[in-house]
PDB file of N, CA and C in Angstrom:
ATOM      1  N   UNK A   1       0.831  -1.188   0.000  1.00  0.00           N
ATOM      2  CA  UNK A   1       0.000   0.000   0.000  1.00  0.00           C
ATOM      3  C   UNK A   1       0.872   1.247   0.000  1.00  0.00           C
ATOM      4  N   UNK A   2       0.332   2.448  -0.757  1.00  0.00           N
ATOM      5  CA  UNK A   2       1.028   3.531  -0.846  1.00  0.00           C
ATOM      6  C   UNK A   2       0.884   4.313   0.370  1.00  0.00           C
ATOM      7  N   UNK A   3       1.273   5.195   0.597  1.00  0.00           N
ATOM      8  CA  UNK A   3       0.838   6.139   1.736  1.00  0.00           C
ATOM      9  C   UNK A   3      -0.171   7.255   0.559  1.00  0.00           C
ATOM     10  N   UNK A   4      -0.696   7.773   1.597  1.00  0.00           N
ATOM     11  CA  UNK A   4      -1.746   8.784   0.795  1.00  0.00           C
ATOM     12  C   UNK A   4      -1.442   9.972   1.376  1.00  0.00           C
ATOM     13  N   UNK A   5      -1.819  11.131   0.436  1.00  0.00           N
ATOM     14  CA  UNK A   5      -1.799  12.412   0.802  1.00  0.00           C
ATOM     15  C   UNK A   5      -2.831  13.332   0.465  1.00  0.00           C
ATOM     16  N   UNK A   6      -3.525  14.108   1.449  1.00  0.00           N
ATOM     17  CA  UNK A   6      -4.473  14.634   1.155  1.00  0.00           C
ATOM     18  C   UNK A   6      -5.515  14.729  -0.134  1.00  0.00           C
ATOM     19  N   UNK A   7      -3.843  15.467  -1.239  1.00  0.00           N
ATOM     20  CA  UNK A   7      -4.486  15.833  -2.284  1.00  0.00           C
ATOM     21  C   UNK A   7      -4.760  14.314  -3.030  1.00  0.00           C
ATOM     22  N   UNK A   8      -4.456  12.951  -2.709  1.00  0.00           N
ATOM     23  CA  UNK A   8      -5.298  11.769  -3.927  1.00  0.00           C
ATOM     24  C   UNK A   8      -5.865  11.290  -2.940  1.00  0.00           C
ATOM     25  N   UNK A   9      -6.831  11.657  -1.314  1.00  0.00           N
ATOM     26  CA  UNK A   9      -7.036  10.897  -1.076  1.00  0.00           C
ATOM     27  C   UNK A   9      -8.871  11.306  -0.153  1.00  0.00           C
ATOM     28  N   UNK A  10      -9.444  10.726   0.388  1.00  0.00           N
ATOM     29  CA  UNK A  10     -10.447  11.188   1.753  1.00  0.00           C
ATOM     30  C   UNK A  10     -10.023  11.337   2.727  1.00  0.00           C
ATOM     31  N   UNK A  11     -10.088  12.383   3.546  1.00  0.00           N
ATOM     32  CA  UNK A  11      -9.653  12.656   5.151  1.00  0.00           C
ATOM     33  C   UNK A  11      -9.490  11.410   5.671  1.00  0.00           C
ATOM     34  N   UNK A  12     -10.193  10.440   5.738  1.00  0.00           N
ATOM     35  CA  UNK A  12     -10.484   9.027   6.491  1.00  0.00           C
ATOM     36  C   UNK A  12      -9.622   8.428   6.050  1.00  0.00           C
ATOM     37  N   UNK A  13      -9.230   8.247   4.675  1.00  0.00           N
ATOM     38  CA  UNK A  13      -8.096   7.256   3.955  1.00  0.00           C
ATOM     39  C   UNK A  13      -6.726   7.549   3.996  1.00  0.00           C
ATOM     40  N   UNK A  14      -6.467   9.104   4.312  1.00  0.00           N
ATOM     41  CA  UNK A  14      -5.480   9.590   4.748  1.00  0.00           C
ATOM     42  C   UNK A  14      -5.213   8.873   6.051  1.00  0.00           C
ATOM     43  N   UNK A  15      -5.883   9.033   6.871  1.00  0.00           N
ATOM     44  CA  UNK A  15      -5.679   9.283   8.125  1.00  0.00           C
ATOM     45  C   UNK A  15      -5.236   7.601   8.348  1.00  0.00           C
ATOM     46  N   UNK A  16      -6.014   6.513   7.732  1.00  0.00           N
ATOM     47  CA  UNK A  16      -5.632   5.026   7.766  1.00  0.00           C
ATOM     48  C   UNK A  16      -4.307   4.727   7.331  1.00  0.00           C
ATOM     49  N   UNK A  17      -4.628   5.211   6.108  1.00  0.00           N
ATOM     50  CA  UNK A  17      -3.087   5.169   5.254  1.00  0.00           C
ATOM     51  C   UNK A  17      -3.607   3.833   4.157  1.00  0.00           C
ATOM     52  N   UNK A  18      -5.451   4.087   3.876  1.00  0.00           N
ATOM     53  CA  UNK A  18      -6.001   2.893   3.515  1.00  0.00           C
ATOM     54  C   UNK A  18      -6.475   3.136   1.893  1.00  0.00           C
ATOM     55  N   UNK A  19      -5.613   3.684   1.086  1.00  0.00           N
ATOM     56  CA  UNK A  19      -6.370   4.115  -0.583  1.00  0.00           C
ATOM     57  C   UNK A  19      -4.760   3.393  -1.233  1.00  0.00           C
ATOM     58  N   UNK A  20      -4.831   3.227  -2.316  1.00  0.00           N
ATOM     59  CA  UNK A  20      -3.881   3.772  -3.590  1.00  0.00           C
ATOM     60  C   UNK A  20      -3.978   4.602  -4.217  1.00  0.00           C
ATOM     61  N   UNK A  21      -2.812   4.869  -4.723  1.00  0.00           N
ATOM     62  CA  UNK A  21      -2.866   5.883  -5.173  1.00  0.00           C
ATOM     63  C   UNK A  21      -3.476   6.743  -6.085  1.00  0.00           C
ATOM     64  N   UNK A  22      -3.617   5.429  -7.126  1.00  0.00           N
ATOM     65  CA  UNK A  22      -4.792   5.057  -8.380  1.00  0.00           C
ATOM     66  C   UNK A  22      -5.953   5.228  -7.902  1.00  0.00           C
ATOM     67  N   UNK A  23      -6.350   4.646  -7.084  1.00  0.00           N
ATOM     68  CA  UNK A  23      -7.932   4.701  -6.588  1.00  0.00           C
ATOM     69  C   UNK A  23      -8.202   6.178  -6.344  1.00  0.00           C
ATOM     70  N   UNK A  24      -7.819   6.579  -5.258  1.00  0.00           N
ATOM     71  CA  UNK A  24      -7.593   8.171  -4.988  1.00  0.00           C
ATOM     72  C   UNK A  24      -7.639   9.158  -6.267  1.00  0.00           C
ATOM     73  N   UNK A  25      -6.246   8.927  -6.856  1.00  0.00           N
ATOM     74  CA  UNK A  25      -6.477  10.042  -8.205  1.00  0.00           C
ATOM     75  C   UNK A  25      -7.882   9.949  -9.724  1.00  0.00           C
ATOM     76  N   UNK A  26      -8.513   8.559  -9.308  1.00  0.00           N
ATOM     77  CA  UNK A  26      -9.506   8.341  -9.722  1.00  0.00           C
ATOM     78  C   UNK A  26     -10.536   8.673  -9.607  1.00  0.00           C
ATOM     79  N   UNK A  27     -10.942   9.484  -8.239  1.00  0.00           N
ATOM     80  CA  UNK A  27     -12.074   9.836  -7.296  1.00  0.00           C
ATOM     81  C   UNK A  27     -12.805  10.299  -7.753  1.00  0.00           C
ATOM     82  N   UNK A  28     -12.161  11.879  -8.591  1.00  0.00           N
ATOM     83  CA  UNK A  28     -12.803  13.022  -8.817  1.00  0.00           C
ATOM     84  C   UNK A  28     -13.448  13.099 -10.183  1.00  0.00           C
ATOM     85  N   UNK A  29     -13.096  12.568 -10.914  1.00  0.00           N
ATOM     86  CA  UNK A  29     -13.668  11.603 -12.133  1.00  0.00           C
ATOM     87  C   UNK A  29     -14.689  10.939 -12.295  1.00  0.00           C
ATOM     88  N   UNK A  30     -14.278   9.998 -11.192  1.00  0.00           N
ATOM     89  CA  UNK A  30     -15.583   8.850 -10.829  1.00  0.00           C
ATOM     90  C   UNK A  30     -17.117   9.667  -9.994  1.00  0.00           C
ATOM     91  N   UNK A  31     -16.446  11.222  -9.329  1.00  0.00           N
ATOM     92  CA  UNK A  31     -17.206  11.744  -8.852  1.00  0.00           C
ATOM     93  C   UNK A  31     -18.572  12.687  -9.863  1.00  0.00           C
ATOM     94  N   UNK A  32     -17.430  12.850 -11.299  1.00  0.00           N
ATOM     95  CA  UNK A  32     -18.314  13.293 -12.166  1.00  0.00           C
ATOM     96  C   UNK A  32     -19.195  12.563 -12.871  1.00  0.00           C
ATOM     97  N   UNK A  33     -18.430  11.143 -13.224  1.00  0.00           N
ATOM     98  CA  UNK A  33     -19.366  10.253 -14.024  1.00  0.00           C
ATOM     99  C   UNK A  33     -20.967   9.465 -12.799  1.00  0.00           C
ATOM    100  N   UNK A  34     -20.538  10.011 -11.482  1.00  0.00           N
ATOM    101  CA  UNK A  34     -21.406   9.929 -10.904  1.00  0.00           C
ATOM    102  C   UNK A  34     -23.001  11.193 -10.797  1.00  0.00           C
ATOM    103  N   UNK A  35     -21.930  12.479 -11.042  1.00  0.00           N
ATOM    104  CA  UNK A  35     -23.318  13.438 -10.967  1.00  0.00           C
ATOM    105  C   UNK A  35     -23.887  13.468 -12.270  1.00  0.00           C
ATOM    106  N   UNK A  36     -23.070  12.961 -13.448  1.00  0.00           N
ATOM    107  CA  UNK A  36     -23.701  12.405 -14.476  1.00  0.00           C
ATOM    108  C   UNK A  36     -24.663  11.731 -14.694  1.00  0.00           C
ATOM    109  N   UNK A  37     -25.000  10.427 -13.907  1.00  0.00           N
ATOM    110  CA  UNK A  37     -25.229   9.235 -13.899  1.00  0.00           C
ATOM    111  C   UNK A  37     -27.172   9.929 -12.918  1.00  0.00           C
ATOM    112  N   UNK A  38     -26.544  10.649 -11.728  1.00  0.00           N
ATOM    113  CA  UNK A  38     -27.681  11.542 -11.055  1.00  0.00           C
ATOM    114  C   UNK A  38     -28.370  12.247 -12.008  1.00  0.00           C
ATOM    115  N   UNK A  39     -27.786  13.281 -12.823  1.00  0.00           N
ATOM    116  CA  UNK A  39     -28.538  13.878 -13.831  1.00  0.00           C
ATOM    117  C   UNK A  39     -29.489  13.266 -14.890  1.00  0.00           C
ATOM    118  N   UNK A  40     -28.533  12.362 -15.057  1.00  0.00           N
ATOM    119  CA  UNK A  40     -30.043  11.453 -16.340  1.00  0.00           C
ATOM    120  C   UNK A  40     -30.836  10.860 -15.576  1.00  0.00           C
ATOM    121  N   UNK A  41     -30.727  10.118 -14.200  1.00  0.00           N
ATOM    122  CA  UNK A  41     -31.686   9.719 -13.282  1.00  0.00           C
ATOM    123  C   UNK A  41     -32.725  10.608 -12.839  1.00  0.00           C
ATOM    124  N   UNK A  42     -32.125  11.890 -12.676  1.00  0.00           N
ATOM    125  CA  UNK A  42     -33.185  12.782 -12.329  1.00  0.00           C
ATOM    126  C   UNK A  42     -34.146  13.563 -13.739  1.00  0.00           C
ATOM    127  N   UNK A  43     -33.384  13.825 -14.393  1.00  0.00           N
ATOM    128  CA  UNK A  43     -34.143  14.102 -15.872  1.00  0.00           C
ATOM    129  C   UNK A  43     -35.270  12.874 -16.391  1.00  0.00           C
ATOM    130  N   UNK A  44     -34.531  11.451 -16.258  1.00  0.00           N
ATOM    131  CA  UNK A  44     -36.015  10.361 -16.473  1.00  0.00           C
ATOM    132  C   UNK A  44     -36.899  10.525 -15.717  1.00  0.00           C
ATOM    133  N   UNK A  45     -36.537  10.896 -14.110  1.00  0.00           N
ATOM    134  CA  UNK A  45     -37.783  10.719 -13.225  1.00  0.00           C
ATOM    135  C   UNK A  45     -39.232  12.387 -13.577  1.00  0.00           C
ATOM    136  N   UNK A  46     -37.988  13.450 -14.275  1.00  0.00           N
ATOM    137  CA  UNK A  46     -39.142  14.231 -14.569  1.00  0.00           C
ATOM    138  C   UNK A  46     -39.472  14.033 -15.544  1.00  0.00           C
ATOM    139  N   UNK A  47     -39.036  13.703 -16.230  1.00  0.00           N
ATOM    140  CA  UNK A  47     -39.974  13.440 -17.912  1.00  0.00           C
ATOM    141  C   UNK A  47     -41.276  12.096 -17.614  1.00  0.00           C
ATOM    142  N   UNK A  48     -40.809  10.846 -16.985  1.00  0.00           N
ATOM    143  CA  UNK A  48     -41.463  10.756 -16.235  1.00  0.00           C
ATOM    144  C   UNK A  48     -43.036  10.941 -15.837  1.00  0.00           C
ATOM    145  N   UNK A  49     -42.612  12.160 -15.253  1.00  0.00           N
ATOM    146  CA  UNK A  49     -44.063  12.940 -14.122  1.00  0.00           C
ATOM    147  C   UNK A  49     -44.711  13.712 -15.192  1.00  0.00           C
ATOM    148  N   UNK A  50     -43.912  13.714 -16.100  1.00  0.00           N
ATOM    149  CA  UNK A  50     -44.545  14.814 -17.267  1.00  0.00           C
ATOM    150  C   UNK A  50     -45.606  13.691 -18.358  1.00  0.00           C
ATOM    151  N   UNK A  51     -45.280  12.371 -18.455  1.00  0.00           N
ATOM    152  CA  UNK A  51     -45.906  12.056 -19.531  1.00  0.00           C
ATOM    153  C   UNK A  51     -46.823  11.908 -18.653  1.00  0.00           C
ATOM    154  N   UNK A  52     -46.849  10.765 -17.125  1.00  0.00           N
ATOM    155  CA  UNK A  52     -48.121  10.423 -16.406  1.00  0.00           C
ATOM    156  C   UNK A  52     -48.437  12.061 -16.317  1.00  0.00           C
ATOM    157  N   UNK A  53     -48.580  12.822 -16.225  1.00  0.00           N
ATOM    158  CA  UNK A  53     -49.315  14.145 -16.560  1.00  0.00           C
ATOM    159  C   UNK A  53     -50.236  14.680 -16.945  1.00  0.00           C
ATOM    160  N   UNK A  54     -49.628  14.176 -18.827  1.00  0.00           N
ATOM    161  CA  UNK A  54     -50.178  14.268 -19.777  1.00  0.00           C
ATOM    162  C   UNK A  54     -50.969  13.164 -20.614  1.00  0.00           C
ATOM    163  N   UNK A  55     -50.548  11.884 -20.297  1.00  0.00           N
ATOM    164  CA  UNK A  55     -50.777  10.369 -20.903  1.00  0.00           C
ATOM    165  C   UNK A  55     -51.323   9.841 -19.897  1.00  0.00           C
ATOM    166  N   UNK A  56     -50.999  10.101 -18.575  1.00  0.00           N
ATOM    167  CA  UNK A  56     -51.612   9.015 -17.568  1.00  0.00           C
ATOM    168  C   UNK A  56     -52.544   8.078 -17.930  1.00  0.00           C
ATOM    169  N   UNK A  57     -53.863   8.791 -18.094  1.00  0.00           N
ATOM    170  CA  UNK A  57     -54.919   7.440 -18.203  1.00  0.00           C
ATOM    171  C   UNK A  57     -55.045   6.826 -19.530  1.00  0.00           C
ATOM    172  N   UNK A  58     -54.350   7.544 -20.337  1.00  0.00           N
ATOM    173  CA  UNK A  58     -54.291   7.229 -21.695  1.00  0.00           C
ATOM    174  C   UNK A  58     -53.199   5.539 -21.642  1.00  0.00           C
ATOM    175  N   UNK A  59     -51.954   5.847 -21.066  1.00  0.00           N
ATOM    176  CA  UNK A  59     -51.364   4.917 -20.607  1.00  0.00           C
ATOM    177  C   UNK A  59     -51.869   3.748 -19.807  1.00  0.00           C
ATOM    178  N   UNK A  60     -52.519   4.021 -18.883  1.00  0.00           N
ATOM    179  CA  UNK A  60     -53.517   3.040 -17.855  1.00  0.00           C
ATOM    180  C   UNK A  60     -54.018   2.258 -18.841  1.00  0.00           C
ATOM    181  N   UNK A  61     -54.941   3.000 -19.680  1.00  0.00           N
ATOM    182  CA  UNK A  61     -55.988   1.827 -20.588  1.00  0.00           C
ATOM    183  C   UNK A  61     -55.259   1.060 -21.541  1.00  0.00           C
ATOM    184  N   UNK A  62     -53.581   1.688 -22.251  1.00  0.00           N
ATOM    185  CA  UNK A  62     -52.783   0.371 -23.198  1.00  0.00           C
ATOM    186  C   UNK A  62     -52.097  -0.365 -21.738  1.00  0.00           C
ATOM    187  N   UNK A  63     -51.796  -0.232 -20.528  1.00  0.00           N
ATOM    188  CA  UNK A  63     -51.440  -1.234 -19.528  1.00  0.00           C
ATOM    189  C   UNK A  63     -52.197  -2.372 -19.762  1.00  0.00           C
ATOM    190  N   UNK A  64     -53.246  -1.782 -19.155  1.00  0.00           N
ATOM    191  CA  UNK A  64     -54.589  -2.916 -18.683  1.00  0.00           C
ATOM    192  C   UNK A  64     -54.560  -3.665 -20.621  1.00  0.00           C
ATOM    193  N   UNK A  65     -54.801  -3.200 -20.907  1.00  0.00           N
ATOM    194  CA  UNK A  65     -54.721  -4.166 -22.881  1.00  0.00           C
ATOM    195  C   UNK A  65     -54.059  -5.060 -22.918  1.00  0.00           C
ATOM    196  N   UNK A  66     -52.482  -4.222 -22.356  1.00  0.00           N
ATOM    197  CA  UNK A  66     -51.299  -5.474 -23.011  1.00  0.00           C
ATOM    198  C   UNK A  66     -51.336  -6.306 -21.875  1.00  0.00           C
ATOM    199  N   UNK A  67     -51.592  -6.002 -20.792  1.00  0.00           N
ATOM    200  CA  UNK A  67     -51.413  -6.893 -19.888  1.00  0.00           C
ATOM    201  C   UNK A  67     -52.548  -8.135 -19.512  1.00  0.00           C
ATOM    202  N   UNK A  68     -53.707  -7.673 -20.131  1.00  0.00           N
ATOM    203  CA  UNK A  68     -54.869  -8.700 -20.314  1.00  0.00           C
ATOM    204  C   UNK A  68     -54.260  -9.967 -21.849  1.00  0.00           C
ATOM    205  N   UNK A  69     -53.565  -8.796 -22.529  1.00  0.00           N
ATOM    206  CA  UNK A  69     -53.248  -9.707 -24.174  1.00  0.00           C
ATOM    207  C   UNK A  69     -52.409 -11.032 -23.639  1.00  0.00           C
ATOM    208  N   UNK A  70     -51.807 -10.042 -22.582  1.00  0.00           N
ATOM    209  CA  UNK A  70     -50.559 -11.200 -21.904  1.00  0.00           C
ATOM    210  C   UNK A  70     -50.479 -12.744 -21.294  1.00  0.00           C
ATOM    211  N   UNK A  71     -51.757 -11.859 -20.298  1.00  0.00           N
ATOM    212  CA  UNK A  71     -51.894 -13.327 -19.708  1.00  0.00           C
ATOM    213  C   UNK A  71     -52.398 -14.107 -20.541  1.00  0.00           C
ATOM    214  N   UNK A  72     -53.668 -13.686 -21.308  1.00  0.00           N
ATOM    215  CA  UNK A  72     -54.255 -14.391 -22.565  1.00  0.00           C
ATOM    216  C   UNK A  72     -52.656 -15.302 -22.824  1.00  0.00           C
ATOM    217  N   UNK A  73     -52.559 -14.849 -23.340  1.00  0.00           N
ATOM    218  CA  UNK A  73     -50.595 -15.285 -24.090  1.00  0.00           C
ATOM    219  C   UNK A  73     -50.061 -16.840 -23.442  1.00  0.00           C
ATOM    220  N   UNK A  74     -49.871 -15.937 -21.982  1.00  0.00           N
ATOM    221  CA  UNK A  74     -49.056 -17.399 -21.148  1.00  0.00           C
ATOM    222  C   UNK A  74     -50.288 -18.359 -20.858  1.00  0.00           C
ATOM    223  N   UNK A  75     -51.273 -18.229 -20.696  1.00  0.00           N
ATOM    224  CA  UNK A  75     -52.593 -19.598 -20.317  1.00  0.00           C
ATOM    225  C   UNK A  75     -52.110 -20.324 -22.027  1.00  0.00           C
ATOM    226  N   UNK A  76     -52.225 -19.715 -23.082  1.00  0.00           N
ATOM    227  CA  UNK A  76     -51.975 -20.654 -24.370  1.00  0.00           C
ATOM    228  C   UNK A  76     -50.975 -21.693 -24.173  1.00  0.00           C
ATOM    229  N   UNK A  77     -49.762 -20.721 -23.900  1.00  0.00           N
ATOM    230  CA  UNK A  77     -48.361 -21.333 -24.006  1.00  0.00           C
ATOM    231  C   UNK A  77     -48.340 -22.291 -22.866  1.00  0.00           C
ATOM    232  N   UNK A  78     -48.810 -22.282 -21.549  1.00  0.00           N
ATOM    233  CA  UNK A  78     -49.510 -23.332 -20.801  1.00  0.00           C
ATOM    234  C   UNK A  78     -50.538 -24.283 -21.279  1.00  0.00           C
ATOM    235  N   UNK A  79     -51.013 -23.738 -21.653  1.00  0.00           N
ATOM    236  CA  UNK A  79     -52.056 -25.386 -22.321  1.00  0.00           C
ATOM    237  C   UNK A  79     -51.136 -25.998 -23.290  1.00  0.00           C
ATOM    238  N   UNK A  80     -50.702 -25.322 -24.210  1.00  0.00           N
ATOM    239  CA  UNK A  80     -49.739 -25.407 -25.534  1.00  0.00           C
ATOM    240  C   UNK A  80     -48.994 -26.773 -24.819  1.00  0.00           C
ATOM    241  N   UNK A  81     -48.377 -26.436 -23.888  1.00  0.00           N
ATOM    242  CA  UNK A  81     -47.136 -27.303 -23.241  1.00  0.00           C
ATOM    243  C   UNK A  81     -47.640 -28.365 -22.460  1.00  0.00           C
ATOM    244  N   UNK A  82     -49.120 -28.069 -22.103  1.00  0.00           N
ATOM    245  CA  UNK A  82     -49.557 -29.577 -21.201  1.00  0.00           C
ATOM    246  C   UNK A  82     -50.110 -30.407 -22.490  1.00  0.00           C
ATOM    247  N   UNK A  83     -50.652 -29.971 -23.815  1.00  0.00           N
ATOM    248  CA  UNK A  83     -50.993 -30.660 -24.923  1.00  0.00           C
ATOM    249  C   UNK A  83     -49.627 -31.388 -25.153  1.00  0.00           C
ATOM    250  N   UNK A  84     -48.412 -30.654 -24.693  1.00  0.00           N
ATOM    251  CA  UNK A  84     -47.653 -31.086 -25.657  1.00  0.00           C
ATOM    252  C   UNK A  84     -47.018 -32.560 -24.914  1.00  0.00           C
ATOM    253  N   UNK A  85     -47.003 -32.396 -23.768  1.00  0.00           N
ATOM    254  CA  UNK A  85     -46.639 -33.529 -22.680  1.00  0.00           C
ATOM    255  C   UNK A  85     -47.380 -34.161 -22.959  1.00  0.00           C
ATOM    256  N   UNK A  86     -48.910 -33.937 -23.066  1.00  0.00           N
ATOM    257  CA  UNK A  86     -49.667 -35.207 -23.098  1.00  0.00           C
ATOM    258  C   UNK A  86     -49.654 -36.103 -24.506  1.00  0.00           C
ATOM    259  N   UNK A  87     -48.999 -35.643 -25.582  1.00  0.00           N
ATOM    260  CA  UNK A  87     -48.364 -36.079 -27.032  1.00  0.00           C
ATOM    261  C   UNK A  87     -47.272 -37.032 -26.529  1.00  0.00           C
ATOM    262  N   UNK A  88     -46.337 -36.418 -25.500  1.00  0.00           N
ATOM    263  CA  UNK A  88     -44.919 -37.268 -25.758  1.00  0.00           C
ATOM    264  C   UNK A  88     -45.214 -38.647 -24.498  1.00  0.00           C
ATOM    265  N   UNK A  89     -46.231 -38.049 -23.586  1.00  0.00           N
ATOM    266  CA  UNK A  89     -46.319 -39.243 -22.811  1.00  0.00           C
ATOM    267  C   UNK A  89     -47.072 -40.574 -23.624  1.00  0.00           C
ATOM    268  N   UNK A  90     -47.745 -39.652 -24.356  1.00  0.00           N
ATOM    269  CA  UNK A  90     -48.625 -41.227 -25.259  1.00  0.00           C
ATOM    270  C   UNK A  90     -48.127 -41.929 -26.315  1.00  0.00           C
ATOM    271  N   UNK A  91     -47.006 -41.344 -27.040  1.00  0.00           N
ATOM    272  CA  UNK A  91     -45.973 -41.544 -27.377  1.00  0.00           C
ATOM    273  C   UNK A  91     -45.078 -42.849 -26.347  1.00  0.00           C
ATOM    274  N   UNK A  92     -44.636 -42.525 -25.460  1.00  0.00           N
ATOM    275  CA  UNK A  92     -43.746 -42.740 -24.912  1.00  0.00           C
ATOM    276  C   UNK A  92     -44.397 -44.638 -24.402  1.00  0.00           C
ATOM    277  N   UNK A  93     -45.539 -44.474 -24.372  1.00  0.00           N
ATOM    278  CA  UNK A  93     -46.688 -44.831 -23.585  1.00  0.00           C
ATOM    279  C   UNK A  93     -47.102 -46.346 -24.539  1.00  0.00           C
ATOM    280  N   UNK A  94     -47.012 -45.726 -25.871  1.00  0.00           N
ATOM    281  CA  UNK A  94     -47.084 -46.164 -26.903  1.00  0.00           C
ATOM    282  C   UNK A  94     -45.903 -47.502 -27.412  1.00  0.00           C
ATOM    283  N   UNK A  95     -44.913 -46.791 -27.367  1.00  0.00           N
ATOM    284  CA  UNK A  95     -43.493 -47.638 -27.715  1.00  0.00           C
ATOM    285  C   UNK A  95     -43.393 -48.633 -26.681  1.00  0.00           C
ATOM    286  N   UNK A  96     -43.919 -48.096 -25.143  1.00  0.00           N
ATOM    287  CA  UNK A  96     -43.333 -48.915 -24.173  1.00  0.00           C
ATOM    288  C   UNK A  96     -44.850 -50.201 -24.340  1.00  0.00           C
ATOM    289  N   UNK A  97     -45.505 -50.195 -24.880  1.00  0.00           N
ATOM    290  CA  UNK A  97     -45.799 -51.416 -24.950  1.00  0.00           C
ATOM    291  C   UNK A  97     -46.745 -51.945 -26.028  1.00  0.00           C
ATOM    292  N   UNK A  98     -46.028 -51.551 -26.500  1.00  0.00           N
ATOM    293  CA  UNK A  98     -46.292 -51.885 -28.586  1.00  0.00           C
ATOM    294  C   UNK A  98     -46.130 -53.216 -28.508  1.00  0.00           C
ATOM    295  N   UNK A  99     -44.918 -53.965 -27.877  1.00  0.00           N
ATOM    296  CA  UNK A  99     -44.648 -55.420 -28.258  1.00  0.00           C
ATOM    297  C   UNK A  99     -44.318 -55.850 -29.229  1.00  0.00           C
ATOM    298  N   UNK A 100     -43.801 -54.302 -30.329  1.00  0.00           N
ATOM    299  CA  UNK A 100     -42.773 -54.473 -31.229  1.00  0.00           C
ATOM    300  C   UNK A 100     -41.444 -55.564 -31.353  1.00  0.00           C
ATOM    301  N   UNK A 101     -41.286 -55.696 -30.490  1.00  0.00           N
ATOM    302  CA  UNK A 101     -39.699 -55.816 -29.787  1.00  0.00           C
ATOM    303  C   UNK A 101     -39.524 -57.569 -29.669  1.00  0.00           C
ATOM    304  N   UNK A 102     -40.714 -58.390 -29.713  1.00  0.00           N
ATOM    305  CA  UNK A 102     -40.950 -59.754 -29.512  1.00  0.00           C
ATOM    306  C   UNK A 102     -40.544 -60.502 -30.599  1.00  0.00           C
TER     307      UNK A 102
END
């Protein structure tokens, strides 16, 4: 471990003697790509408040649609798949005692 000095480091990490040096001179960087990272977080959350605003219930009623289309969707793909088991078991069901094999 390096020793640290104020200027690459946190009061606390100084004081341990607990950063590198790298990490440290990295901080202030990482500190921007962080208020960066805040800014588009906070810009989605108002745009956001702006469409439920303006779209809200307009939005509500394609929710409730796609989400009724949906389940519709997975009950198919559930039956779909118990049809389809009940194919390979009779199948299966089938071979095992055909009496082909005699």
């Amino acid at each position: 471990m390096s020793n640290c000095t104020e200027d690459q480091c946190t009061p606390e990490q100084v004081n341990t003697n607990n950063c590198s040096t790298d990490e440290c001179c990295d901080m202030p960087e990482q500190l921007l790509e962080l208020a960066d990272e805040a800014w588009n977080e906070l810009l989605k959350e108002k745009m956001k408040a702006k469409i439920e605003e303006s779209c809200g219930e307009k939005l509500d009623e394609l929710a409730a649609l796609v989400t009724t289309a949906n389940s519709y969707r997975w009950q198919q793909k559930i039956q779909g798949k118990v049809k389809c088991d009940e194919y390979k078991s009779s199948i299966k069901e089938f071979f095992t005692n055909c009496g082909c094999d005699e």
